[in-house]
PDB file of N, CA and C in Angstrom:
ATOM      1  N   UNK A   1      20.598  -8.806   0.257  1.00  0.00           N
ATOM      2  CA  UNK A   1      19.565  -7.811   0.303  1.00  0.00           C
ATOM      3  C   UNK A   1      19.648  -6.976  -0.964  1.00  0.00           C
ATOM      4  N   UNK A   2      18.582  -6.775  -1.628  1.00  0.00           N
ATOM      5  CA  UNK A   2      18.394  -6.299  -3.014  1.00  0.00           C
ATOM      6  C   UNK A   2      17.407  -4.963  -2.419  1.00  0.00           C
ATOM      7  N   UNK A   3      18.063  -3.884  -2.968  1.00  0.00           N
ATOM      8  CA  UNK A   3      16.869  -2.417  -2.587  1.00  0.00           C
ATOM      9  C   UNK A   3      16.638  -2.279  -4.454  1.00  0.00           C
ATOM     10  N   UNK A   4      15.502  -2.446  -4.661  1.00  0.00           N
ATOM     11  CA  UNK A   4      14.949  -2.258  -6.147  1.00  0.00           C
ATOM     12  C   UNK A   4      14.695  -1.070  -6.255  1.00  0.00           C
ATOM     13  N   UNK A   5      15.839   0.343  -6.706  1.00  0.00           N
ATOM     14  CA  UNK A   5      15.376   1.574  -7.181  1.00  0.00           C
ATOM     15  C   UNK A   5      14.565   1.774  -8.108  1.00  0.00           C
ATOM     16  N   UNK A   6      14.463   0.656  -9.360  1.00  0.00           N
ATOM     17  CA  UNK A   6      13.688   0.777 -10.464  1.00  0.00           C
ATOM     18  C   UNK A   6      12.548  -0.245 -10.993  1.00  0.00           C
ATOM     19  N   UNK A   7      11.810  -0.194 -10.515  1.00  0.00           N
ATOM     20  CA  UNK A   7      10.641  -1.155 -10.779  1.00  0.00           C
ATOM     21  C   UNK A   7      10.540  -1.334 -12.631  1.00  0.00           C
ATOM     22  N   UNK A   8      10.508  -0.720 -13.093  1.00  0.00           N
ATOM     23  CA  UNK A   8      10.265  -0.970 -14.910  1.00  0.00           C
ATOM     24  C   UNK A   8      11.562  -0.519 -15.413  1.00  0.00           C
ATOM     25  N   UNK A   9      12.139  -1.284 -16.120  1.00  0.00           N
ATOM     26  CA  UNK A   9      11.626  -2.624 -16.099  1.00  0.00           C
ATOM     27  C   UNK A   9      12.696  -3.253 -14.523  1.00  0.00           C
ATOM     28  N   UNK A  10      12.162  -4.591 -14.094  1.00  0.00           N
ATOM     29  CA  UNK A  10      12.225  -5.035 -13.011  1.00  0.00           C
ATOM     30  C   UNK A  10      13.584  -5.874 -13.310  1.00  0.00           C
ATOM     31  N   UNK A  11      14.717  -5.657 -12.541  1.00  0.00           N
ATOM     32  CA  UNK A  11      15.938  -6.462 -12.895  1.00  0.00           C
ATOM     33  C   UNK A  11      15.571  -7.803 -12.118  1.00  0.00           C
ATOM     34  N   UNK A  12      14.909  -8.833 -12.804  1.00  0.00           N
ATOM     35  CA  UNK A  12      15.270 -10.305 -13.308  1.00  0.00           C
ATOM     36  C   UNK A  12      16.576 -10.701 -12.403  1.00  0.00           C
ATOM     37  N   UNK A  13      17.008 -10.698 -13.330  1.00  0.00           N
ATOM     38  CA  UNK A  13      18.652 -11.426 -12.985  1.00  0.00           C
ATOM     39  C   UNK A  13      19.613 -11.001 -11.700  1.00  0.00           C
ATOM     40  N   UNK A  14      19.034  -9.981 -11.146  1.00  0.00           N
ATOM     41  CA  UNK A  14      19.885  -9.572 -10.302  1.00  0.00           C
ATOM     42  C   UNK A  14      19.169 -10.665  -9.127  1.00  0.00           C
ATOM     43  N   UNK A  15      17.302 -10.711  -9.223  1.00  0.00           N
ATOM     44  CA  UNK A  15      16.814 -11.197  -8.053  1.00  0.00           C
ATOM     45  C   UNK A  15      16.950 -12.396  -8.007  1.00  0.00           C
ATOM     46  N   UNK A  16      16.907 -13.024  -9.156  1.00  0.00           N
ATOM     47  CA  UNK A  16      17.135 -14.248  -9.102  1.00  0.00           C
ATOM     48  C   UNK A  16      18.361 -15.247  -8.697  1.00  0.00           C
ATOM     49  N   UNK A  17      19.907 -13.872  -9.285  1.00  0.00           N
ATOM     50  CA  UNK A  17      20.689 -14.583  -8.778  1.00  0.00           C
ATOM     51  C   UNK A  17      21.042 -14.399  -7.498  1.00  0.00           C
ATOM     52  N   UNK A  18      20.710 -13.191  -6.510  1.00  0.00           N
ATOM     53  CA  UNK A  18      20.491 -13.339  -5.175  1.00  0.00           C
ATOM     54  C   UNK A  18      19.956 -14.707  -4.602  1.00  0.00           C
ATOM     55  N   UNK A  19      18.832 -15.181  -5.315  1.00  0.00           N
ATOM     56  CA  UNK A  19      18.006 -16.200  -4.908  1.00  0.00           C
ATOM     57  C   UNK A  19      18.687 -17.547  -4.932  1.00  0.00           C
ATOM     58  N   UNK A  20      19.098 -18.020  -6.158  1.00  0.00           N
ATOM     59  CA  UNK A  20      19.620 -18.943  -6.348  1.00  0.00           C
ATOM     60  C   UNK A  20      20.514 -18.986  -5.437  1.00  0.00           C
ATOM     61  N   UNK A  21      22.072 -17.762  -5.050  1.00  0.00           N
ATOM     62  CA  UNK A  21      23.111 -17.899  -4.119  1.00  0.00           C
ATOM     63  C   UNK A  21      22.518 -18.123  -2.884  1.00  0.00           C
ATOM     64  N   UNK A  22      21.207 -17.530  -2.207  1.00  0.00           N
ATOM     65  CA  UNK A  22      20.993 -17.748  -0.859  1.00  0.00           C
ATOM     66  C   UNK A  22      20.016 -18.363  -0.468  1.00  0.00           C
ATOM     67  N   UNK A  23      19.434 -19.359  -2.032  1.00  0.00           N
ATOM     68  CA  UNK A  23      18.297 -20.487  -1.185  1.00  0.00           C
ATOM     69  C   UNK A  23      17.013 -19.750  -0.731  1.00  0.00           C
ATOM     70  N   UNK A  24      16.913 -18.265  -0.606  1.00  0.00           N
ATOM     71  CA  UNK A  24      16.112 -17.938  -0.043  1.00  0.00           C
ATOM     72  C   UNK A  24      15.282 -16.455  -0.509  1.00  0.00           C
ATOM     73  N   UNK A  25      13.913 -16.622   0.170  1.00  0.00           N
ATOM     74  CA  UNK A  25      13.721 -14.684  -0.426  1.00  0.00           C
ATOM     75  C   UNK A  25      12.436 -14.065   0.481  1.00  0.00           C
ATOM     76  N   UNK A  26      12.983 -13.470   0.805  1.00  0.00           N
ATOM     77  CA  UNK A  26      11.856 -12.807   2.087  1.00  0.00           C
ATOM     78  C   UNK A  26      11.315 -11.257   1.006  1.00  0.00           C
ATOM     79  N   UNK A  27      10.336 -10.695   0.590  1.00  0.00           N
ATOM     80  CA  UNK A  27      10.090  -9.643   0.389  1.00  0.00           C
ATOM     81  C   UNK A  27       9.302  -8.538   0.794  1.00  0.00           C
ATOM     82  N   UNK A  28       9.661  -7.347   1.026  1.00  0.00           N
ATOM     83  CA  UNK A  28       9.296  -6.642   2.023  1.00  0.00           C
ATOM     84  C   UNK A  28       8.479  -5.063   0.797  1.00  0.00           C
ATOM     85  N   UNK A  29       7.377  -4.973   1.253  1.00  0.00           N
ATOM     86  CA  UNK A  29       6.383  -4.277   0.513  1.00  0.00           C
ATOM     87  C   UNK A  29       5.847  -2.920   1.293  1.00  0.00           C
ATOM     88  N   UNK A  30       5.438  -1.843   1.217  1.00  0.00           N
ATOM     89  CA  UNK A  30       4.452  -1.110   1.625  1.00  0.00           C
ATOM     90  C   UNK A  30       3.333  -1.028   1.412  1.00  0.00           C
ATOM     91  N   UNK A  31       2.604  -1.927   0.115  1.00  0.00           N
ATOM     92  CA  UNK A  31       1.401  -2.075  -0.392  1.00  0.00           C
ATOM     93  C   UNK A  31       1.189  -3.169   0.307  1.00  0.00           C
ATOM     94  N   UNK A  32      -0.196  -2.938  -0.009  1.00  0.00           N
ATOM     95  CA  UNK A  32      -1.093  -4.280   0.031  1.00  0.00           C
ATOM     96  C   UNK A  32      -0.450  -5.757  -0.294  1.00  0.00           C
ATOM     97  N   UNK A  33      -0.470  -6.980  -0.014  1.00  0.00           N
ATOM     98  CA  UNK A  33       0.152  -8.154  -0.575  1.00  0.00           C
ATOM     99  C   UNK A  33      -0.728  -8.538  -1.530  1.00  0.00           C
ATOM    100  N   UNK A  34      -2.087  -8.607  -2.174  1.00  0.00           N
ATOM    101  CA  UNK A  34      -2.682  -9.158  -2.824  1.00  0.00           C
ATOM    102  C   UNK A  34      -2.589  -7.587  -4.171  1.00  0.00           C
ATOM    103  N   UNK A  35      -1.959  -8.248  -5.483  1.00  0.00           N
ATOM    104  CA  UNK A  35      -2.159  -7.812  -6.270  1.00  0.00           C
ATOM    105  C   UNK A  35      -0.797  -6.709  -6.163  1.00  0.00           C
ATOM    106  N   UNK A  36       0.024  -6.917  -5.585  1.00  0.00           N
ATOM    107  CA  UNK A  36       1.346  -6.268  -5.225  1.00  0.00           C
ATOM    108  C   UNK A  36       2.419  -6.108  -6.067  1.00  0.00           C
ATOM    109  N   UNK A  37       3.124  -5.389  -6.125  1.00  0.00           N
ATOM    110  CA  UNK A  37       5.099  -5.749  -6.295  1.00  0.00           C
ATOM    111  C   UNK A  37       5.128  -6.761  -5.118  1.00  0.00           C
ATOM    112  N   UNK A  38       5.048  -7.056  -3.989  1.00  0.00           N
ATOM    113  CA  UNK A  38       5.744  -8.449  -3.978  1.00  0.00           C
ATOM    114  C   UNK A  38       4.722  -9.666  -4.451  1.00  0.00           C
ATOM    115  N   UNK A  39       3.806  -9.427  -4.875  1.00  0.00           N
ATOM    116  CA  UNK A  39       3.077 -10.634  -5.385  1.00  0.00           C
ATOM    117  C   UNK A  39       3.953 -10.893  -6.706  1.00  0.00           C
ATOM    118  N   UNK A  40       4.119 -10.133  -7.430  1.00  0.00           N
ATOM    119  CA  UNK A  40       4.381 -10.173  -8.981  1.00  0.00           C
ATOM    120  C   UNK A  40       6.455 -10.601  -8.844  1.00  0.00           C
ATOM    121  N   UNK A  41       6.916 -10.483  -7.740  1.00  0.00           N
ATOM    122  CA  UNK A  41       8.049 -10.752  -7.253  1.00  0.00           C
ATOM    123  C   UNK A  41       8.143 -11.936  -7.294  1.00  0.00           C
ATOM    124  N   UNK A  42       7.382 -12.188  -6.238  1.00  0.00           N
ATOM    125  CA  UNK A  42       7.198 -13.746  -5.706  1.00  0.00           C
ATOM    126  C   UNK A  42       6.315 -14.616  -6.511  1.00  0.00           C
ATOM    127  N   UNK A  43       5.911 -14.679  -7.650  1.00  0.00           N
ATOM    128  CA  UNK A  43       5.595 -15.273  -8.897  1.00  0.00           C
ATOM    129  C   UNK A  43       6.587 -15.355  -9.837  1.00  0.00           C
ATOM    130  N   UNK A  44       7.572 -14.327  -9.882  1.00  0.00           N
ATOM    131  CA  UNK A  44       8.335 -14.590 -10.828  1.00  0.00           C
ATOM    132  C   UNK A  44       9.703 -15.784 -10.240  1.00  0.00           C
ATOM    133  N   UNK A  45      10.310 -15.468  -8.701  1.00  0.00           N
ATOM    134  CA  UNK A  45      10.759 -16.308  -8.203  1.00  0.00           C
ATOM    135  C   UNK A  45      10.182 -17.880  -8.132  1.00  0.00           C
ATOM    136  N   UNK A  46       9.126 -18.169  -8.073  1.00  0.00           N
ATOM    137  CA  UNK A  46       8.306 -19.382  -7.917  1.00  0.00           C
ATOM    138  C   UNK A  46       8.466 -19.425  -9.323  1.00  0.00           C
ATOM    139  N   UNK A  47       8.268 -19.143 -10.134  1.00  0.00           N
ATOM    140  CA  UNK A  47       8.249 -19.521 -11.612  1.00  0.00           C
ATOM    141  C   UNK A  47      10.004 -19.806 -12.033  1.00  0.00           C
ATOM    142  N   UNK A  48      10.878 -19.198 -11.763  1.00  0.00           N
ATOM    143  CA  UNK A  48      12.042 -19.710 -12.345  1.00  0.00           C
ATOM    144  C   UNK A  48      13.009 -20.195 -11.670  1.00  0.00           C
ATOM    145  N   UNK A  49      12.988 -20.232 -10.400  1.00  0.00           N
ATOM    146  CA  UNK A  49      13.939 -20.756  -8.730  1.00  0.00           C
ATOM    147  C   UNK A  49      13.092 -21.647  -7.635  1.00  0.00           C
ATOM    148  N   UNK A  50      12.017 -22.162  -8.569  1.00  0.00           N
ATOM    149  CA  UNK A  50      11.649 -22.645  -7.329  1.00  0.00           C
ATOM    150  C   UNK A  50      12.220 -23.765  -6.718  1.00  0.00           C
ATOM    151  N   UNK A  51      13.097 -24.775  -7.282  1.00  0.00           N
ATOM    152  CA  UNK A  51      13.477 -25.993  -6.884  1.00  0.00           C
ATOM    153  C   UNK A  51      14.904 -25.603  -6.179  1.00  0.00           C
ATOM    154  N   UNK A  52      15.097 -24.225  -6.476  1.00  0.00           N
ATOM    155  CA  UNK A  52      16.555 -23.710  -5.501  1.00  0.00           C
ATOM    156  C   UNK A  52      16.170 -23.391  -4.025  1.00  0.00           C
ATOM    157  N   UNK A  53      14.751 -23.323  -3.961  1.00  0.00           N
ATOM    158  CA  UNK A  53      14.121 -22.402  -2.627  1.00  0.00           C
ATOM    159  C   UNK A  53      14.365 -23.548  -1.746  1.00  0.00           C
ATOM    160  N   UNK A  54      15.083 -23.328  -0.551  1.00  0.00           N
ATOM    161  CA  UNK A  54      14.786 -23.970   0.651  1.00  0.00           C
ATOM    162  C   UNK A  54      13.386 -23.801   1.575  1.00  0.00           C
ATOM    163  N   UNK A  55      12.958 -22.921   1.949  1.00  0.00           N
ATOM    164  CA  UNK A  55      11.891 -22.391   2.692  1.00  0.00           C
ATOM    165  C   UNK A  55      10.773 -21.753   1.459  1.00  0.00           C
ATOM    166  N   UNK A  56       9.870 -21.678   1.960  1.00  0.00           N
ATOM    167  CA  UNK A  56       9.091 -21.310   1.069  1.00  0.00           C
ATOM    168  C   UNK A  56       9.031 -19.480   0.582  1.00  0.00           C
ATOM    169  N   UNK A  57       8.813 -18.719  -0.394  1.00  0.00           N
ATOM    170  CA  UNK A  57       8.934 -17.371  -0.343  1.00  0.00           C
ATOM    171  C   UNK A  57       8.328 -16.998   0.580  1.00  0.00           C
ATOM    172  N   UNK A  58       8.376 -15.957   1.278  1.00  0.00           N
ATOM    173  CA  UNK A  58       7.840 -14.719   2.462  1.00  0.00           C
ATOM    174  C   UNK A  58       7.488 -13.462   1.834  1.00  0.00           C
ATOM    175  N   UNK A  59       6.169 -13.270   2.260  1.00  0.00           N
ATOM    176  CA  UNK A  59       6.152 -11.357   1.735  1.00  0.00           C
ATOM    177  C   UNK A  59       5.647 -11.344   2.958  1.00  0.00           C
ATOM    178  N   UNK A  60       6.264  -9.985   3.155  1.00  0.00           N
ATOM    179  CA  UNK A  60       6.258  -9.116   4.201  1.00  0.00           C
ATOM    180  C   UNK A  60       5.486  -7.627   3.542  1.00  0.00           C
ATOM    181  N   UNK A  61       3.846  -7.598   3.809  1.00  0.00           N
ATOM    182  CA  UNK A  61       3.223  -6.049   3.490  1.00  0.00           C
ATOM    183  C   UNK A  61       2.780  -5.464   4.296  1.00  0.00           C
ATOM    184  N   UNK A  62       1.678  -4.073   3.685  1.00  0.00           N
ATOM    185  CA  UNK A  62       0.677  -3.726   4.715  1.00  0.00           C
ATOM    186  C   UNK A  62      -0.393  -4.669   4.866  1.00  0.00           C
ATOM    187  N   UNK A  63      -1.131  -4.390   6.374  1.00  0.00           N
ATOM    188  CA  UNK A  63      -2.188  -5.288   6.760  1.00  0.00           C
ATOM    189  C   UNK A  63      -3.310  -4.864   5.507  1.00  0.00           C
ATOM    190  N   UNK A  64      -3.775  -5.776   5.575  1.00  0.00           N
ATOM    191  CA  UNK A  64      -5.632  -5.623   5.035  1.00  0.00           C
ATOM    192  C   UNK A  64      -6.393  -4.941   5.395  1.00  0.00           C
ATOM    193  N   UNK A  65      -6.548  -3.681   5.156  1.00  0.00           N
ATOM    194  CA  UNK A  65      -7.717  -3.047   5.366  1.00  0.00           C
ATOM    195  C   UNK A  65      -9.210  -2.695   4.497  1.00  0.00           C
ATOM    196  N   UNK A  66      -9.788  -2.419   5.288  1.00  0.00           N
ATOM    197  CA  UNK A  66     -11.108  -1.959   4.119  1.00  0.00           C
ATOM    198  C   UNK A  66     -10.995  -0.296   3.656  1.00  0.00           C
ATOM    199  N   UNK A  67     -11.219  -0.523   2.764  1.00  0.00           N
ATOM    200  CA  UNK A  67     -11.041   1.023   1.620  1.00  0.00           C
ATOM    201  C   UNK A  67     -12.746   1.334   1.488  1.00  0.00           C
ATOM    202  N   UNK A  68     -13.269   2.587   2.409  1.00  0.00           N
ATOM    203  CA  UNK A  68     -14.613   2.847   2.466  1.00  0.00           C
ATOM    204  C   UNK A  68     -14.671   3.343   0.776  1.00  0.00           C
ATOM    205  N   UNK A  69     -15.907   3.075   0.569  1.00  0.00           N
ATOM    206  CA  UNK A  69     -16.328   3.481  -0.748  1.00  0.00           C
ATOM    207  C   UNK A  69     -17.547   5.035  -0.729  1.00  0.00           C
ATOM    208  N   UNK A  70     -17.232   6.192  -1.528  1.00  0.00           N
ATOM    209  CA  UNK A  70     -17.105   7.030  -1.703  1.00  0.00           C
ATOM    210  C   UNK A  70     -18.159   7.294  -0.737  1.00  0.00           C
ATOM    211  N   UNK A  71     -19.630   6.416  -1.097  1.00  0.00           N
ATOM    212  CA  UNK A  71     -20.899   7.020  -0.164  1.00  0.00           C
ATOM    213  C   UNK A  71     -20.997   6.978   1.503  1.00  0.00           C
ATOM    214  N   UNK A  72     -19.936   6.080   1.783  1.00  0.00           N
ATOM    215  CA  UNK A  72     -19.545   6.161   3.344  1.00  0.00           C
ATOM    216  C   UNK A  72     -18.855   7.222   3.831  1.00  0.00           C
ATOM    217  N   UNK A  73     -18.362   7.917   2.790  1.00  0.00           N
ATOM    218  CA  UNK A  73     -17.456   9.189   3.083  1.00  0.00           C
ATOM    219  C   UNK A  73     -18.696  10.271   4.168  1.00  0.00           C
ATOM    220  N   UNK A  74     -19.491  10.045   3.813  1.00  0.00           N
ATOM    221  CA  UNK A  74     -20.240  11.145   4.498  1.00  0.00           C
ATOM    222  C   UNK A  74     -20.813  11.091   5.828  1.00  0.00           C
ATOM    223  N   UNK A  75     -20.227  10.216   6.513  1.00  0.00           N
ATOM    224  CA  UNK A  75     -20.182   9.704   8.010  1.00  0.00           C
ATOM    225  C   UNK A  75     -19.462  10.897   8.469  1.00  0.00           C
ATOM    226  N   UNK A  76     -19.824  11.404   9.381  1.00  0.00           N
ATOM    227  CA  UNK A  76     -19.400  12.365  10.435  1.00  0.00           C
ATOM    228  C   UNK A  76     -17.730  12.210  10.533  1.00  0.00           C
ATOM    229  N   UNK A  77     -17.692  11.306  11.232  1.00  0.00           N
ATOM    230  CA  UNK A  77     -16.278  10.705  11.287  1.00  0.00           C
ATOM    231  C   UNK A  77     -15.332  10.971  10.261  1.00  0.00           C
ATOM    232  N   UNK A  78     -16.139   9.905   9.067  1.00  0.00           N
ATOM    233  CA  UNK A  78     -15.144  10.168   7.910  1.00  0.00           C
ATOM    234  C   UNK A  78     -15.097  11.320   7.341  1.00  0.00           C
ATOM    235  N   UNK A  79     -15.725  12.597   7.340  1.00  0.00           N
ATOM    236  CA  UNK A  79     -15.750  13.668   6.576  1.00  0.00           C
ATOM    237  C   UNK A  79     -14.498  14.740   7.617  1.00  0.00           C
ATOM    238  N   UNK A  80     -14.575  13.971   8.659  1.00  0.00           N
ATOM    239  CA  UNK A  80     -13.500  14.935   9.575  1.00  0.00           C
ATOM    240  C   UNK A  80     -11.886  13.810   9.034  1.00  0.00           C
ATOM    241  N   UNK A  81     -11.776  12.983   8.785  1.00  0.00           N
ATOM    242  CA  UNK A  81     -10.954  12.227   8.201  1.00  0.00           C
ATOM    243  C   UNK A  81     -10.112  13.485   7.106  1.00  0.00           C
ATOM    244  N   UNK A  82     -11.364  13.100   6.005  1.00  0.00           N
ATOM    245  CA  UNK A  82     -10.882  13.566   4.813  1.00  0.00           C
ATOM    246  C   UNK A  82     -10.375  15.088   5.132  1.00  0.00           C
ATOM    247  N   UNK A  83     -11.003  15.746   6.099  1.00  0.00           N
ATOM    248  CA  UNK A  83     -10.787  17.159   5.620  1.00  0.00           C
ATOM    249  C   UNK A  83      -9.100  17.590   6.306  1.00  0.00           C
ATOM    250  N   UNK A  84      -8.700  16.548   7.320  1.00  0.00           N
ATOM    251  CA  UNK A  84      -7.681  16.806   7.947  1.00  0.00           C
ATOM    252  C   UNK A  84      -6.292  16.101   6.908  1.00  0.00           C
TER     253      UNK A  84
END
């Protein structure tokens, strides 16, 4: 288990050699998965460990939601949203 305090620059070598020793890599996100830290994770693993991987990579994120765009803001609903 790797806890990444420092995203920039991203220690490489530490994840990889986790990877390589355990065959494996599950990554666990609070963002979104599309367009993520673990997308950009799990590209770099697939790009230099992939023939070490037993199972295929895992990300673990938030669900998919829809992000209303500004002019929906003014729904009843959403304006009690924002103000709370």
């Amino acid at each position: 288990m790797i806890d990444l305090r420092v995203l920039r620059p991203l220690d490489d070598a530490t994840i990889i050699a986790s990877v390589a020793k355990t065959r494996r890599a599950v990554i666990v996100d609070e963002g979104w998965r599309s367009g993520s830290l673990a997308a950009e994770i799990s590209a770099r693993i697939v790009e230099q460990v992939f023939y070490e991987l037993d199972p295929p990579v895992r990300a673990s994120a938030a669900p998919r939601c829809r992000f209303p765009m500004r002019s929906t803001w003014k729904t009843p609903r959403c304006r009690r949203l924002i103000r709370s």
